[in-house]
PDB file of N, CA and C in Angstrom:
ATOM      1  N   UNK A   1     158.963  87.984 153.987  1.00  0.00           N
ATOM      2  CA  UNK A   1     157.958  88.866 153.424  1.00  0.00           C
ATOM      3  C   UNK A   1     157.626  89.933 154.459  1.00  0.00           C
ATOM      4  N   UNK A   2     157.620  91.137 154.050  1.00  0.00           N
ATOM      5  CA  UNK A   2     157.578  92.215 155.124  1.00  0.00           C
ATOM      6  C   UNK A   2     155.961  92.658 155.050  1.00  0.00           C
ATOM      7  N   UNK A   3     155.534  92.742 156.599  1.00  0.00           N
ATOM      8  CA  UNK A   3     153.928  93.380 156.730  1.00  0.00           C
ATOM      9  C   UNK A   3     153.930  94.320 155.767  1.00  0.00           C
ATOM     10  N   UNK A   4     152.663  94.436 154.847  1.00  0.00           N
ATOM     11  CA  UNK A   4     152.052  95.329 154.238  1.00  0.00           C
ATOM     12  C   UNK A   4     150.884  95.805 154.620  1.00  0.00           C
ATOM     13  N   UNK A   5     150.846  97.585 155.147  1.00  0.00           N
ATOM     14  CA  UNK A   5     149.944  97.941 155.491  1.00  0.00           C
ATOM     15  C   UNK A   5     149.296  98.474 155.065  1.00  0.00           C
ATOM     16  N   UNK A   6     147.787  98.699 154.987  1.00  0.00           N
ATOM     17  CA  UNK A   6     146.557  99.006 153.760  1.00  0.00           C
ATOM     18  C   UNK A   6     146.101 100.257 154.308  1.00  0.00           C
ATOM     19  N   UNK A   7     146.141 101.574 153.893  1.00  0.00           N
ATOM     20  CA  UNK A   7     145.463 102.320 154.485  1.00  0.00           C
ATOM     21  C   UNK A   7     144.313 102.911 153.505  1.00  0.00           C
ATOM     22  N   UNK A   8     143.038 102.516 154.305  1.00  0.00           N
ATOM     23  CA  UNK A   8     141.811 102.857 153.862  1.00  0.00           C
ATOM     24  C   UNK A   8     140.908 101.370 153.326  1.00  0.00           C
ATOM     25  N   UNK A   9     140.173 101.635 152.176  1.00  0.00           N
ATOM     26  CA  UNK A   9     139.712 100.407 151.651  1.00  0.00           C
ATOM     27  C   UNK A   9     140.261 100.483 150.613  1.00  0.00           C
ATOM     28  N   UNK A  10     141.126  98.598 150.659  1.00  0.00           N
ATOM     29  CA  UNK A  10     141.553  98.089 149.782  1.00  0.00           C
ATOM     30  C   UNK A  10     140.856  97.342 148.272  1.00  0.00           C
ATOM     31  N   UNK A  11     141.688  97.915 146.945  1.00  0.00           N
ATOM     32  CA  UNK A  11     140.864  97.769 146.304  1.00  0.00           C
ATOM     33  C   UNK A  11     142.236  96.486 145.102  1.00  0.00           C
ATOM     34  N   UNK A  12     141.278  95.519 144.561  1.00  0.00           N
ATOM     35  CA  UNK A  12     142.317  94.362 143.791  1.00  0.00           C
ATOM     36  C   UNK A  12     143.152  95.142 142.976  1.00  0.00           C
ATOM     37  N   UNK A  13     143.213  96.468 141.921  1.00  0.00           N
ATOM     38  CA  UNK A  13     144.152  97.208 141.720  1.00  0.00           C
ATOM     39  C   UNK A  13     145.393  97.479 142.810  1.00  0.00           C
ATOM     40  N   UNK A  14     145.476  97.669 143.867  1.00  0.00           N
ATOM     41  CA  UNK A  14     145.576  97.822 144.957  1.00  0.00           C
ATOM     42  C   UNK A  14     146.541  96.678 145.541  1.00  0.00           C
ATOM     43  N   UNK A  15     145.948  95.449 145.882  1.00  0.00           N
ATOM     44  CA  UNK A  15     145.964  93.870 146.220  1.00  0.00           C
ATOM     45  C   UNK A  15     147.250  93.956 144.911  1.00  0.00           C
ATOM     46  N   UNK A  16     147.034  93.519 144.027  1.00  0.00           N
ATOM     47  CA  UNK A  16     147.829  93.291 142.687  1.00  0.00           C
ATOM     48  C   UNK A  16     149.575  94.331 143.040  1.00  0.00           C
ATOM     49  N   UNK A  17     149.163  95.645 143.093  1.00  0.00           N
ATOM     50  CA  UNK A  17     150.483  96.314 143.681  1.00  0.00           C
ATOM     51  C   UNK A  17     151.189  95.954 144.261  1.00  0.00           C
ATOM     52  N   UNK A  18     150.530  95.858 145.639  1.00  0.00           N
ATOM     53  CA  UNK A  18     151.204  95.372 147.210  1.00  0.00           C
ATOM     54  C   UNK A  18     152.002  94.157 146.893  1.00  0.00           C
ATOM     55  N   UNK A  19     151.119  93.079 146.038  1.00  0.00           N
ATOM     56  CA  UNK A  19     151.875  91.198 146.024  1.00  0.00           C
ATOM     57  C   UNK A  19     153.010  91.841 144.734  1.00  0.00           C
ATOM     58  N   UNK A  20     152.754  92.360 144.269  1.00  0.00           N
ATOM     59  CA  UNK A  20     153.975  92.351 143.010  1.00  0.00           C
ATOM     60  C   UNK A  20     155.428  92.473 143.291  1.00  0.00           C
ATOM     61  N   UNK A  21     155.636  93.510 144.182  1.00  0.00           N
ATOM     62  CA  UNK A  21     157.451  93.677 144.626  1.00  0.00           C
ATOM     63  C   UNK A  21     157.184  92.840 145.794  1.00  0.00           C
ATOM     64  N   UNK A  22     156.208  92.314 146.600  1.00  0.00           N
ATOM     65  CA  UNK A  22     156.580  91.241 147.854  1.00  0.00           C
ATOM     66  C   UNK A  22     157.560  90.207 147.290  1.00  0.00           C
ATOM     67  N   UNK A  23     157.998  89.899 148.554  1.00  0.00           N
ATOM     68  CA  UNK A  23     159.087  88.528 148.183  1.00  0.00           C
ATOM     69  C   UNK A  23     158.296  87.104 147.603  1.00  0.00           C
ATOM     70  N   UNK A  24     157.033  87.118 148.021  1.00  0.00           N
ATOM     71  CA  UNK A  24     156.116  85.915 147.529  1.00  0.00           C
ATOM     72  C   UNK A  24     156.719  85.700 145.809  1.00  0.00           C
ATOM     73  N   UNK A  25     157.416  86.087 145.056  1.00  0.00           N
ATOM     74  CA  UNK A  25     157.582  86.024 143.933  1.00  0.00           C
ATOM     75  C   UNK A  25     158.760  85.193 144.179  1.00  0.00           C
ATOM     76  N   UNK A  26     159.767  86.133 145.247  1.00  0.00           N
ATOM     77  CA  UNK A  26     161.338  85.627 144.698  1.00  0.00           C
ATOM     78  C   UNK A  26     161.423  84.676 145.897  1.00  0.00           C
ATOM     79  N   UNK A  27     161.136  84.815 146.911  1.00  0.00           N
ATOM     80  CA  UNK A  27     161.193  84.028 148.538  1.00  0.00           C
ATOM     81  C   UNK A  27     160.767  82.785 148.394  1.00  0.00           C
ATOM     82  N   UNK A  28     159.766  82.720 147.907  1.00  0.00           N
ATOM     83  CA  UNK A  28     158.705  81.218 148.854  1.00  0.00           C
ATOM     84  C   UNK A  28     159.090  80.562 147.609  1.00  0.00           C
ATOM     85  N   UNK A  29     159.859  80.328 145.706  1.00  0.00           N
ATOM     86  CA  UNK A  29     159.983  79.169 145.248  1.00  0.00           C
ATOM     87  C   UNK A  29     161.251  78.434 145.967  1.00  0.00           C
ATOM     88  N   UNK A  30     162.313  79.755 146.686  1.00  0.00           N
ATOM     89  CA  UNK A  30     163.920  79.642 147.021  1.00  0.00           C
ATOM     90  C   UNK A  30     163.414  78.695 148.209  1.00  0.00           C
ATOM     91  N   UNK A  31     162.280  78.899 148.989  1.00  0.00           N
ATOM     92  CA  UNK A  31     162.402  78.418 150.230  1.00  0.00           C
ATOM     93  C   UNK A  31     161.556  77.096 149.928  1.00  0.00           C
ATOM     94  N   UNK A  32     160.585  76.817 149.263  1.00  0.00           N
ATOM     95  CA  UNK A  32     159.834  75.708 148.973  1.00  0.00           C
ATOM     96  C   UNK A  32     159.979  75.116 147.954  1.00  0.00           C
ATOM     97  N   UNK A  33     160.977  75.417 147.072  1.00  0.00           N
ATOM     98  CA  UNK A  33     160.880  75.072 145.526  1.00  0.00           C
ATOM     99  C   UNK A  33     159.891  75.814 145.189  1.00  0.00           C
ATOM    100  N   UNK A  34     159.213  74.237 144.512  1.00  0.00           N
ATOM    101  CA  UNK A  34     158.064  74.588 143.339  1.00  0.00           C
ATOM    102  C   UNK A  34     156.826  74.267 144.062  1.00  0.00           C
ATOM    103  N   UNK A  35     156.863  73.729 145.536  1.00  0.00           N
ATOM    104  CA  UNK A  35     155.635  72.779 145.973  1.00  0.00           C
ATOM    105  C   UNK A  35     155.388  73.765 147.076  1.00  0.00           C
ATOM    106  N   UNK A  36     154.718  74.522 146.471  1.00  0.00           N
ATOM    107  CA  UNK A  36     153.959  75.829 147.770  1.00  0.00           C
ATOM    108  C   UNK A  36     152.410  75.960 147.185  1.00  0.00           C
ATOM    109  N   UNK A  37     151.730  76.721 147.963  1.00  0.00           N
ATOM    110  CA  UNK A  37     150.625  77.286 146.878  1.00  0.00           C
ATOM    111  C   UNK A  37     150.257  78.487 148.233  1.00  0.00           C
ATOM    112  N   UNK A  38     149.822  79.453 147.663  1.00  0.00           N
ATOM    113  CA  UNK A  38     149.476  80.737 148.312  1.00  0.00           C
ATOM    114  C   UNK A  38     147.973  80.459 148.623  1.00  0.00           C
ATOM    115  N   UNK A  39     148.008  81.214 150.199  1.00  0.00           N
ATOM    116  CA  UNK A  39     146.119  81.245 150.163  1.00  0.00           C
ATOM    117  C   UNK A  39     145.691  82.385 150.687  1.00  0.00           C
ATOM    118  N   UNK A  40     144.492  82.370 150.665  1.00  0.00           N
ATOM    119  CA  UNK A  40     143.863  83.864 150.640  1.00  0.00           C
ATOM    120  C   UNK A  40     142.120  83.350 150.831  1.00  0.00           C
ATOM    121  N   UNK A  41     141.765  83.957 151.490  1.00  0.00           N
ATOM    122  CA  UNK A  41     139.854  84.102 151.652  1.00  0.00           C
ATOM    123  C   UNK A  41     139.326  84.372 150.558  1.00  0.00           C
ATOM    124  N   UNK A  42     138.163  84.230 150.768  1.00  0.00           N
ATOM    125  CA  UNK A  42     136.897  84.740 149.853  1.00  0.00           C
ATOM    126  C   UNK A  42     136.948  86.590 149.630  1.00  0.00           C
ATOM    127  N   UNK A  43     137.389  87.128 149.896  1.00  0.00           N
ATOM    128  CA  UNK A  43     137.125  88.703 149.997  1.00  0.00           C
ATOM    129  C   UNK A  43     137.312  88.993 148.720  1.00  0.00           C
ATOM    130  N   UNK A  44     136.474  90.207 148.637  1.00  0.00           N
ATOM    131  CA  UNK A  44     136.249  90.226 147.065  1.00  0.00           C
ATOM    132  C   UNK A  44     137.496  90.889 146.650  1.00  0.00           C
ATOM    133  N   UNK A  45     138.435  91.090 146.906  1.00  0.00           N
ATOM    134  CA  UNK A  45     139.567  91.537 145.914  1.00  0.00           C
ATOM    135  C   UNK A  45     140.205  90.334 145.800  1.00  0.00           C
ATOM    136  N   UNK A  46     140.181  88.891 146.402  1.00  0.00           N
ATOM    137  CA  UNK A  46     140.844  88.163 146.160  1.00  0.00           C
ATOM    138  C   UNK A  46     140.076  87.800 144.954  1.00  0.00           C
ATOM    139  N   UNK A  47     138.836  87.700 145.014  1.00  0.00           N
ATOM    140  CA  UNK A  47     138.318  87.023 143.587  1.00  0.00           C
ATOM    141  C   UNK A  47     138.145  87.890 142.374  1.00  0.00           C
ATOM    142  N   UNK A  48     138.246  88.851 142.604  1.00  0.00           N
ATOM    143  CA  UNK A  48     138.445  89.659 141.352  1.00  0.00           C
ATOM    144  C   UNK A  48     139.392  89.095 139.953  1.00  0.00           C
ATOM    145  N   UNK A  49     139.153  89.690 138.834  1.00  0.00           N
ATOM    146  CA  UNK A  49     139.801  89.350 137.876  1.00  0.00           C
ATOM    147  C   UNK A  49     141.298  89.617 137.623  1.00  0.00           C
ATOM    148  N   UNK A  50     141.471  90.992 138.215  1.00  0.00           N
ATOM    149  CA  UNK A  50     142.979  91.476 138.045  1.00  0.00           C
ATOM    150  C   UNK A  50     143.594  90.558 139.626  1.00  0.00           C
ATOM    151  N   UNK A  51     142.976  90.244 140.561  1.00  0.00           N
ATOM    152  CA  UNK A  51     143.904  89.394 141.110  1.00  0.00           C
ATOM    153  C   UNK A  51     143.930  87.512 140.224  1.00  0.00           C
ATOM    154  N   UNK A  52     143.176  87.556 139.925  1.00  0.00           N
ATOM    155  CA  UNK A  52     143.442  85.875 139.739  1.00  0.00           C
ATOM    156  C   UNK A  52     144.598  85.633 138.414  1.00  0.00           C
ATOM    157  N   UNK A  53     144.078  86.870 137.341  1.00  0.00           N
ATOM    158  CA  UNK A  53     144.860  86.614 136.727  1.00  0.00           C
ATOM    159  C   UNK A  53     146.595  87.278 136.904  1.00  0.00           C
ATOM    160  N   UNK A  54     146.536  88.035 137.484  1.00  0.00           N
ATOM    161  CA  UNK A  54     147.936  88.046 138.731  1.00  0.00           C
ATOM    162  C   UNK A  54     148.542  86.494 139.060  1.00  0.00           C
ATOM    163  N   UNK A  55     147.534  86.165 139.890  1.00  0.00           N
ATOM    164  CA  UNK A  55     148.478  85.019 139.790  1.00  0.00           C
ATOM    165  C   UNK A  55     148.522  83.726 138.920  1.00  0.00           C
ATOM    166  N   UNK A  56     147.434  83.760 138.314  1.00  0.00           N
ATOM    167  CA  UNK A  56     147.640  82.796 136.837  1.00  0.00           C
ATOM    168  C   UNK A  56     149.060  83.093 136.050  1.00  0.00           C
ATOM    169  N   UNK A  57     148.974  84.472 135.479  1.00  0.00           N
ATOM    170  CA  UNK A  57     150.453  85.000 134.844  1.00  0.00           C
ATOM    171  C   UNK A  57     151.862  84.455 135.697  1.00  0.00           C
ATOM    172  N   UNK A  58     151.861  84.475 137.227  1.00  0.00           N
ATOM    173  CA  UNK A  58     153.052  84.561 137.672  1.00  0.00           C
ATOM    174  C   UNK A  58     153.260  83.098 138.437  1.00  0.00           C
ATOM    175  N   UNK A  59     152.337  81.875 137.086  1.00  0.00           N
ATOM    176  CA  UNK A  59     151.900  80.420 138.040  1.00  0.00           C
ATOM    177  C   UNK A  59     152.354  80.266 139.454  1.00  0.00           C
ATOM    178  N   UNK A  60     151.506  80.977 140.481  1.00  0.00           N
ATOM    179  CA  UNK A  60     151.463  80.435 141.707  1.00  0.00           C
ATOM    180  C   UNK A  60     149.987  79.796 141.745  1.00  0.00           C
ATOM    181  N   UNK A  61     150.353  79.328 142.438  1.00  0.00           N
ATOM    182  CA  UNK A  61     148.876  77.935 142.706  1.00  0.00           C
ATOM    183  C   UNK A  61     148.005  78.686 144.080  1.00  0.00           C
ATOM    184  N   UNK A  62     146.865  78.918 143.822  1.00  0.00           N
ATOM    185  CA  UNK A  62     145.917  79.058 144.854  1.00  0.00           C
ATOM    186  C   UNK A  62     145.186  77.916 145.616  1.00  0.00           C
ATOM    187  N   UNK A  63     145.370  77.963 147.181  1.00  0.00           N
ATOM    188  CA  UNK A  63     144.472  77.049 147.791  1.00  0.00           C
ATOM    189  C   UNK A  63     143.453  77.114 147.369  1.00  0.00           C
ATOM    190  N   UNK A  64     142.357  76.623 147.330  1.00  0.00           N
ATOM    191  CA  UNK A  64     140.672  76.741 147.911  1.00  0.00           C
ATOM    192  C   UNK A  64     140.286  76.741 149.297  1.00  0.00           C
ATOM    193  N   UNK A  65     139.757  77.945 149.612  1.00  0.00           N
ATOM    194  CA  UNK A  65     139.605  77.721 151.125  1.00  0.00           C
ATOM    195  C   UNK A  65     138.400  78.838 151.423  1.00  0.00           C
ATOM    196  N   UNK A  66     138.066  78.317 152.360  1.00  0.00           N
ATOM    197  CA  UNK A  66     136.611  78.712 152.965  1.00  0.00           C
ATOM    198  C   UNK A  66     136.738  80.583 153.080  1.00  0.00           C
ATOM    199  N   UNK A  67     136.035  81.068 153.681  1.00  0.00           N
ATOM    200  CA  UNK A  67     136.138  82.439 154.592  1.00  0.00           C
ATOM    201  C   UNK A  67     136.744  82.392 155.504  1.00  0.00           C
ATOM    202  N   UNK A  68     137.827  82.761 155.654  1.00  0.00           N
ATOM    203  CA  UNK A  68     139.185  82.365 157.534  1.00  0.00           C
ATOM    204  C   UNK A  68     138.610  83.457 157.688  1.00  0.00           C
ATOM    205  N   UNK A  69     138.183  84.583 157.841  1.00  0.00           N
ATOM    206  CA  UNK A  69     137.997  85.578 158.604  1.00  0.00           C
ATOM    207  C   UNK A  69     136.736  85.033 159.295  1.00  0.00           C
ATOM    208  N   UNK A  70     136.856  84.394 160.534  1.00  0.00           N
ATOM    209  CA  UNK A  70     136.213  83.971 161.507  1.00  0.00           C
ATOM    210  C   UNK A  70     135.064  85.027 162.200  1.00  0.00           C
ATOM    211  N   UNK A  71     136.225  86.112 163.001  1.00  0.00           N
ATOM    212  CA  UNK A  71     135.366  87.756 163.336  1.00  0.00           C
ATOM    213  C   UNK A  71     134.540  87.872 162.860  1.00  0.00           C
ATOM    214  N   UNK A  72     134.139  87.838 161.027  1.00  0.00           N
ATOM    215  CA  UNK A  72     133.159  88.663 160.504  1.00  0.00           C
ATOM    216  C   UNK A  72     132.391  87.576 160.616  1.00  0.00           C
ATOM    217  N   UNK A  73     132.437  85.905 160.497  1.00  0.00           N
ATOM    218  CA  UNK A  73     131.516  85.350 160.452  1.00  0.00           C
ATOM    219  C   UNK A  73     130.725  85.977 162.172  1.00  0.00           C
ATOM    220  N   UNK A  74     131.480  85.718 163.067  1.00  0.00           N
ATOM    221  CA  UNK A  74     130.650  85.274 164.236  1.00  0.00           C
ATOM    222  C   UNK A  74     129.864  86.873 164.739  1.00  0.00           C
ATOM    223  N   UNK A  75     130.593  87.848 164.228  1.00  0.00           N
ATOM    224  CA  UNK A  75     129.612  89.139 163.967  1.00  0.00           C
ATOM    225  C   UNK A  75     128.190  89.218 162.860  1.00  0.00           C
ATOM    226  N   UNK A  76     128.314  88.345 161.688  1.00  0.00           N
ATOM    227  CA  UNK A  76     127.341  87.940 160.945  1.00  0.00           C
ATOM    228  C   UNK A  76     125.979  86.902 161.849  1.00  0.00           C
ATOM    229  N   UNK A  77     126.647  86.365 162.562  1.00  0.00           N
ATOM    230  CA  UNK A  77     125.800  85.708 163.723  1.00  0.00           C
ATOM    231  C   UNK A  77     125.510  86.106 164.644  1.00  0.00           C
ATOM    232  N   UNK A  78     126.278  87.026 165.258  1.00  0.00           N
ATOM    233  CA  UNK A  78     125.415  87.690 166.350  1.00  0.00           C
ATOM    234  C   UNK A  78     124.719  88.939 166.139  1.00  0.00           C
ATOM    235  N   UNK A  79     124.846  89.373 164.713  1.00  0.00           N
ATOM    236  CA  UNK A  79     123.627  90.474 164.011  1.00  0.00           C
ATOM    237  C   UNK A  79     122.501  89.492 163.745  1.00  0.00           C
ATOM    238  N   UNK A  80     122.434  87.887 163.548  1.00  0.00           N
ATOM    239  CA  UNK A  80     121.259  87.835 163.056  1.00  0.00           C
ATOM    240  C   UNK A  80     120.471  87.065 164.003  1.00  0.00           C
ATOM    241  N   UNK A  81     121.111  86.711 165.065  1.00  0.00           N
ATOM    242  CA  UNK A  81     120.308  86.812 166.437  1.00  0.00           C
ATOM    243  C   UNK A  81     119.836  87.456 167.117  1.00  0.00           C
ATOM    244  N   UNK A  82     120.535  88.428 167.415  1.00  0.00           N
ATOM    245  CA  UNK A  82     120.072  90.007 167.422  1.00  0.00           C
ATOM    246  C   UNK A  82     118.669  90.580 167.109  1.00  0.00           C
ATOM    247  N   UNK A  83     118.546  90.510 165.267  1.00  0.00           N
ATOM    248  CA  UNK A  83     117.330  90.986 165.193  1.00  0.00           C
ATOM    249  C   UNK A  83     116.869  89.678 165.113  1.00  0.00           C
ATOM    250  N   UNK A  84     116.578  88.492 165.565  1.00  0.00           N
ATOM    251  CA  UNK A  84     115.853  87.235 165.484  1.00  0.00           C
ATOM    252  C   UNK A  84     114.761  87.025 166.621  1.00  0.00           C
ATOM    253  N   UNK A  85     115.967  88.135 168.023  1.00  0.00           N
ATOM    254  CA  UNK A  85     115.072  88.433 169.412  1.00  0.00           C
ATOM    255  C   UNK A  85     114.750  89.678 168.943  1.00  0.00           C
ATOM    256  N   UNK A  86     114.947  90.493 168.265  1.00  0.00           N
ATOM    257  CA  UNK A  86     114.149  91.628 168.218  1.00  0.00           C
ATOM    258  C   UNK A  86     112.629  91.456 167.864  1.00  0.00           C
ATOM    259  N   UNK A  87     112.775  90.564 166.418  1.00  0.00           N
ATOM    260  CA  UNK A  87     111.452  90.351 165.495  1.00  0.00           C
ATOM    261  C   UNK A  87     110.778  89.739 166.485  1.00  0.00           C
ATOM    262  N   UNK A  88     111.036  88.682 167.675  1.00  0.00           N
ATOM    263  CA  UNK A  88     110.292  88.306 168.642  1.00  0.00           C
ATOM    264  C   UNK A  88     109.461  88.595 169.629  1.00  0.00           C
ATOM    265  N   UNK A  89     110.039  89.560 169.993  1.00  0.00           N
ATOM    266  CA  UNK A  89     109.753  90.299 171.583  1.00  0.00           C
ATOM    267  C   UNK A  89     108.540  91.390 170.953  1.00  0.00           C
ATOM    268  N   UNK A  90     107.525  91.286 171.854  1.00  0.00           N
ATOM    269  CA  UNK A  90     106.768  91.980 171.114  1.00  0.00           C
ATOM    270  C   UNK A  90     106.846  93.872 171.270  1.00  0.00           C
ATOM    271  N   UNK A  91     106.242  94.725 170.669  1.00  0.00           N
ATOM    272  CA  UNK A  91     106.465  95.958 170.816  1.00  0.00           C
ATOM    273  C   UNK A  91     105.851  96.892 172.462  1.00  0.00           C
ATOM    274  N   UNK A  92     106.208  96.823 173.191  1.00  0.00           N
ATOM    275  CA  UNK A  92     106.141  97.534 174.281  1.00  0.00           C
ATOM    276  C   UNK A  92     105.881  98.837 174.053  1.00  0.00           C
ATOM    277  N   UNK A  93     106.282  99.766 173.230  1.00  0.00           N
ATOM    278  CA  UNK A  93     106.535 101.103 172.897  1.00  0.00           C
ATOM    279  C   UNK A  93     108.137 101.648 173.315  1.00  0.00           C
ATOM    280  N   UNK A  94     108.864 100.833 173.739  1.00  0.00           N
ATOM    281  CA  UNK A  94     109.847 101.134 174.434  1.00  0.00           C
ATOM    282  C   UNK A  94     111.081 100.947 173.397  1.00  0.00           C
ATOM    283  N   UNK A  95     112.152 102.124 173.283  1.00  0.00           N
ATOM    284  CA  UNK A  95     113.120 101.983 172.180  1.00  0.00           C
ATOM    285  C   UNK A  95     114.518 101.166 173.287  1.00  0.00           C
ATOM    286  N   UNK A  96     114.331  99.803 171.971  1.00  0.00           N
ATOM    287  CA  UNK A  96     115.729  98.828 172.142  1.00  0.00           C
ATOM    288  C   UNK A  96     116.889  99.768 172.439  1.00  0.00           C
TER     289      UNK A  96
END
């Protein structure tokens, strides 16, 4: 399967394109049979309608799986510590 690169923000119209001529169609039953299943995050083009039913139509099996994009979690955590010492510290007059 060859890197596909996204330029700009990707949209499941979009997502749906890119997987259609990938080899994920013709590659991974030749190489696994029938006992594979594709996975993918929470991001909202994966859950969109034109992707799921993408791959409903073309029965590949989806994992269930958490958020793997780790980065955004631990940036989601250190924004909300962030303002957690902000809301704390009291106002000095002085800009953070």
């Amino acid at each position: 399967m060859e890197l596909q690169v996204v330029q700009g923000h990707q949209t499941a119209a979009g997502y749906v394109n890119m997987l259609q001529p990938a080899s994920l169609l013709t590659e991974a039953p030749c190489l696994c049979r029938n006992d594979w299943a594709f996975q993918q995050d929470n991001a909202a083009v994966h859950n969109n309608h034109l992707t799921k039913d993408f791959f409903q139509e073309n029965h590949i099996a989806l994992l269930c799986s958490p958020d793997l994009n780790h980065t955004e979690n631990i940036w989601g955590w250190m924004a909300n510590e962030n303002l957690q010492k902000r809301m704390s510290v009291p106002d000095c007059g002085c800009p953070l």
